[in-house]
C-alpha atoms as a PDB file:
ATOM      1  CA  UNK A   1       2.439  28.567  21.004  1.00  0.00           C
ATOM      2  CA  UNK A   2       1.438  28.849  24.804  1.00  0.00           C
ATOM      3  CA  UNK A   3      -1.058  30.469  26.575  1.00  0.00           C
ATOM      4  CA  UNK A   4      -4.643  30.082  27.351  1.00  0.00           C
ATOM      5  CA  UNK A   5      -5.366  31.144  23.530  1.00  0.00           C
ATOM      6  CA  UNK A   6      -2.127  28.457  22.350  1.00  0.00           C
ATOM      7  CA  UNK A   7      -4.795  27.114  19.871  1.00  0.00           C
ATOM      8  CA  UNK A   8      -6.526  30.066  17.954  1.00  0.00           C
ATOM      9  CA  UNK A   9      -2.204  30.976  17.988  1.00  0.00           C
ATOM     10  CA  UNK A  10      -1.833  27.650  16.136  1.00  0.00           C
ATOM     11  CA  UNK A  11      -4.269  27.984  13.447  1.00  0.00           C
ATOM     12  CA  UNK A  12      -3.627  31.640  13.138  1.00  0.00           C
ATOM     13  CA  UNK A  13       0.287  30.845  12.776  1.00  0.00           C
ATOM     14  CA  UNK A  14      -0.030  28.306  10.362  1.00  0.00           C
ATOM     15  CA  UNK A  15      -2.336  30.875   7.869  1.00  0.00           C
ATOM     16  CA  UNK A  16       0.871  32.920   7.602  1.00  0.00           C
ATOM     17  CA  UNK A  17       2.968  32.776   4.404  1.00  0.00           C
ATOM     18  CA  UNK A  18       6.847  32.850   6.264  1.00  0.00           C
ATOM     19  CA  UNK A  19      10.218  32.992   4.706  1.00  0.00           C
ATOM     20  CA  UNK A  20      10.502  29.019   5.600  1.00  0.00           C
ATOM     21  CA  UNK A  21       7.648  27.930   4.406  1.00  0.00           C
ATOM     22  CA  UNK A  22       4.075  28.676   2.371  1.00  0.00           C
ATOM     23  CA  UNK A  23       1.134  29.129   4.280  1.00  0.00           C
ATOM     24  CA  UNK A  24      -0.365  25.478   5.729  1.00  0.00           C
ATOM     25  CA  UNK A  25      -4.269  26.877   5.710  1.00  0.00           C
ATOM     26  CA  UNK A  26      -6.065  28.585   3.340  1.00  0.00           C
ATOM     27  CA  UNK A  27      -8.271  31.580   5.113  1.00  0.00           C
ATOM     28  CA  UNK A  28     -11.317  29.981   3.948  1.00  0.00           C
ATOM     29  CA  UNK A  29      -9.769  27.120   6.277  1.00  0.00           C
ATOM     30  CA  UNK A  30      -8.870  29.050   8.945  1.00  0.00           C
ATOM     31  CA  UNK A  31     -12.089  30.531   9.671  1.00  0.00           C
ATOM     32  CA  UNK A  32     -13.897  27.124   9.561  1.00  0.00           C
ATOM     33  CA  UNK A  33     -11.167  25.404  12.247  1.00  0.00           C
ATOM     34  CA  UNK A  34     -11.516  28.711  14.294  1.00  0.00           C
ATOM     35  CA  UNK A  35     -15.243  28.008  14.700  1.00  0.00           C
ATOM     36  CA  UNK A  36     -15.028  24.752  15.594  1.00  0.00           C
ATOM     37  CA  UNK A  37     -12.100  25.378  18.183  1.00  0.00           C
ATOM     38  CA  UNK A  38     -15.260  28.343  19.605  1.00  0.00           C
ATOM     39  CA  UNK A  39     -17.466  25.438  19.848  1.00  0.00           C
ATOM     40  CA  UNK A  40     -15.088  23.363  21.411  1.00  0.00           C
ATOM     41  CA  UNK A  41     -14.485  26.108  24.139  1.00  0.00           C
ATOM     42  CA  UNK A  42     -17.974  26.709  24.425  1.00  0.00           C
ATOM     43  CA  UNK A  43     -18.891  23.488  24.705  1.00  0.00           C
ATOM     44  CA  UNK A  44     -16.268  22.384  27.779  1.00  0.00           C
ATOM     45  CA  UNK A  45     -17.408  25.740  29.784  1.00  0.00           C
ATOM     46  CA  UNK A  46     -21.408  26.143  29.120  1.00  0.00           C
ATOM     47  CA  UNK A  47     -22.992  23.474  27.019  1.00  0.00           C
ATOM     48  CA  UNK A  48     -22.676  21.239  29.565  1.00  0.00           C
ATOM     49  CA  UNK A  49     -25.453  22.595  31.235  1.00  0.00           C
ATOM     50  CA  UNK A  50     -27.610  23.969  28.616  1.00  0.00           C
ATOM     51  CA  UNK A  51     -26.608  22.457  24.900  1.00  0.00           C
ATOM     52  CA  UNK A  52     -28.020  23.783  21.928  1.00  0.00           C
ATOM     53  CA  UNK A  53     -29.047  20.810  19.637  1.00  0.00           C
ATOM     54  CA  UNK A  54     -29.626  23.144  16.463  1.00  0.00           C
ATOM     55  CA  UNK A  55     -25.905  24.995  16.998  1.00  0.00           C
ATOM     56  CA  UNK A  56     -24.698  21.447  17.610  1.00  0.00           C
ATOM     57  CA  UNK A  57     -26.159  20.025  14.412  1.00  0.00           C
ATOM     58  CA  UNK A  58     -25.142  23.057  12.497  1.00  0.00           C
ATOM     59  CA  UNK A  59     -21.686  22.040  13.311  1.00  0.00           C
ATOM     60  CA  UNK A  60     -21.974  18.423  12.441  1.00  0.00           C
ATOM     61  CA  UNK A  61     -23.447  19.779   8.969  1.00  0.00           C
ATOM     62  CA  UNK A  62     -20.247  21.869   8.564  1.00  0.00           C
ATOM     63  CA  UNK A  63     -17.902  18.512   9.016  1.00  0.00           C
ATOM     64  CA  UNK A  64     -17.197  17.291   5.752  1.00  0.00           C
ATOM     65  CA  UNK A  65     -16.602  20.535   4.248  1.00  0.00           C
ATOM     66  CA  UNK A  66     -14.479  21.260   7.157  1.00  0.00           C
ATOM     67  CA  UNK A  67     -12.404  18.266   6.819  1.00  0.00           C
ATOM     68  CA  UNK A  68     -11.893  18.444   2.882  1.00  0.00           C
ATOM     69  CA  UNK A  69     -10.843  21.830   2.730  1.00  0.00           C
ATOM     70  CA  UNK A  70      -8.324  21.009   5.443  1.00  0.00           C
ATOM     71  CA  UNK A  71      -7.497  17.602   3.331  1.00  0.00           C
ATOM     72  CA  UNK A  72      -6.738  19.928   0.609  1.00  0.00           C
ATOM     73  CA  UNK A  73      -4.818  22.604   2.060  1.00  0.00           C
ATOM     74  CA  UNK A  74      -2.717  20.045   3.577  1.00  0.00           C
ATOM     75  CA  UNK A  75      -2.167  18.457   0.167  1.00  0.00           C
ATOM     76  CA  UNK A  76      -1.291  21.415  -1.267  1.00  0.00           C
ATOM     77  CA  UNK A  77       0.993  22.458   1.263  1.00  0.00           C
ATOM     78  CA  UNK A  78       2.621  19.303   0.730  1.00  0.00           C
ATOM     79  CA  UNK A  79       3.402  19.444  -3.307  1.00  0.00           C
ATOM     80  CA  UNK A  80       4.565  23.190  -2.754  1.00  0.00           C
ATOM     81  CA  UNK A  81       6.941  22.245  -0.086  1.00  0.00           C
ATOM     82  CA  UNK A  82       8.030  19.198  -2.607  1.00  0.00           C
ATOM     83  CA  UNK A  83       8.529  21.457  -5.409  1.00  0.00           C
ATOM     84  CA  UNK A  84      10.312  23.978  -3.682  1.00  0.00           C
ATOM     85  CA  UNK A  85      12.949  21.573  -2.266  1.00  0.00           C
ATOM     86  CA  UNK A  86      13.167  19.570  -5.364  1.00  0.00           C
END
């Protein structure tokens, strides 16, 4: 993707279930990586100036669910891909 909005394409993109390939993120997924690519945005143009140490915790808190759901999307995407070219 390019553009100003290349990443919210990205995750968005690789949520859809295409002729190639299964879908790489689950929705659940998606919407947790979509917030933290807000924050991210939010964070380079205002925080800088005024953070918010309760919206910045809240994300920390979110992490490790964050990460293992993407863990295990990945992983699944993985084995499907295997078994479909095996």
């Amino acid at each position: 993707p390019k553009g100003e909005k290349w990443h919210l394409k990205l995750i968005e993109l690789m949520q859809l279930n295409l002729p190639i390939r299964c879908p790489v993120l689950s929705e659940k997924t998606t919407k947790m990586l979509d917030e933290y690519r807000a924050f991210r945005h939010l964070f380079r143009n205002i925080y800088t100036h005024r953070m918010i140490p309760e919206k910045v915790m809240k994300m920390c808190d979110k992490l490790l669910q964050t990460w293992q759901g993407l863990k295990t999307d990945l992983d699944n995407f993985i084995d499907t891909m295997e078994e479909t070219n095996a």
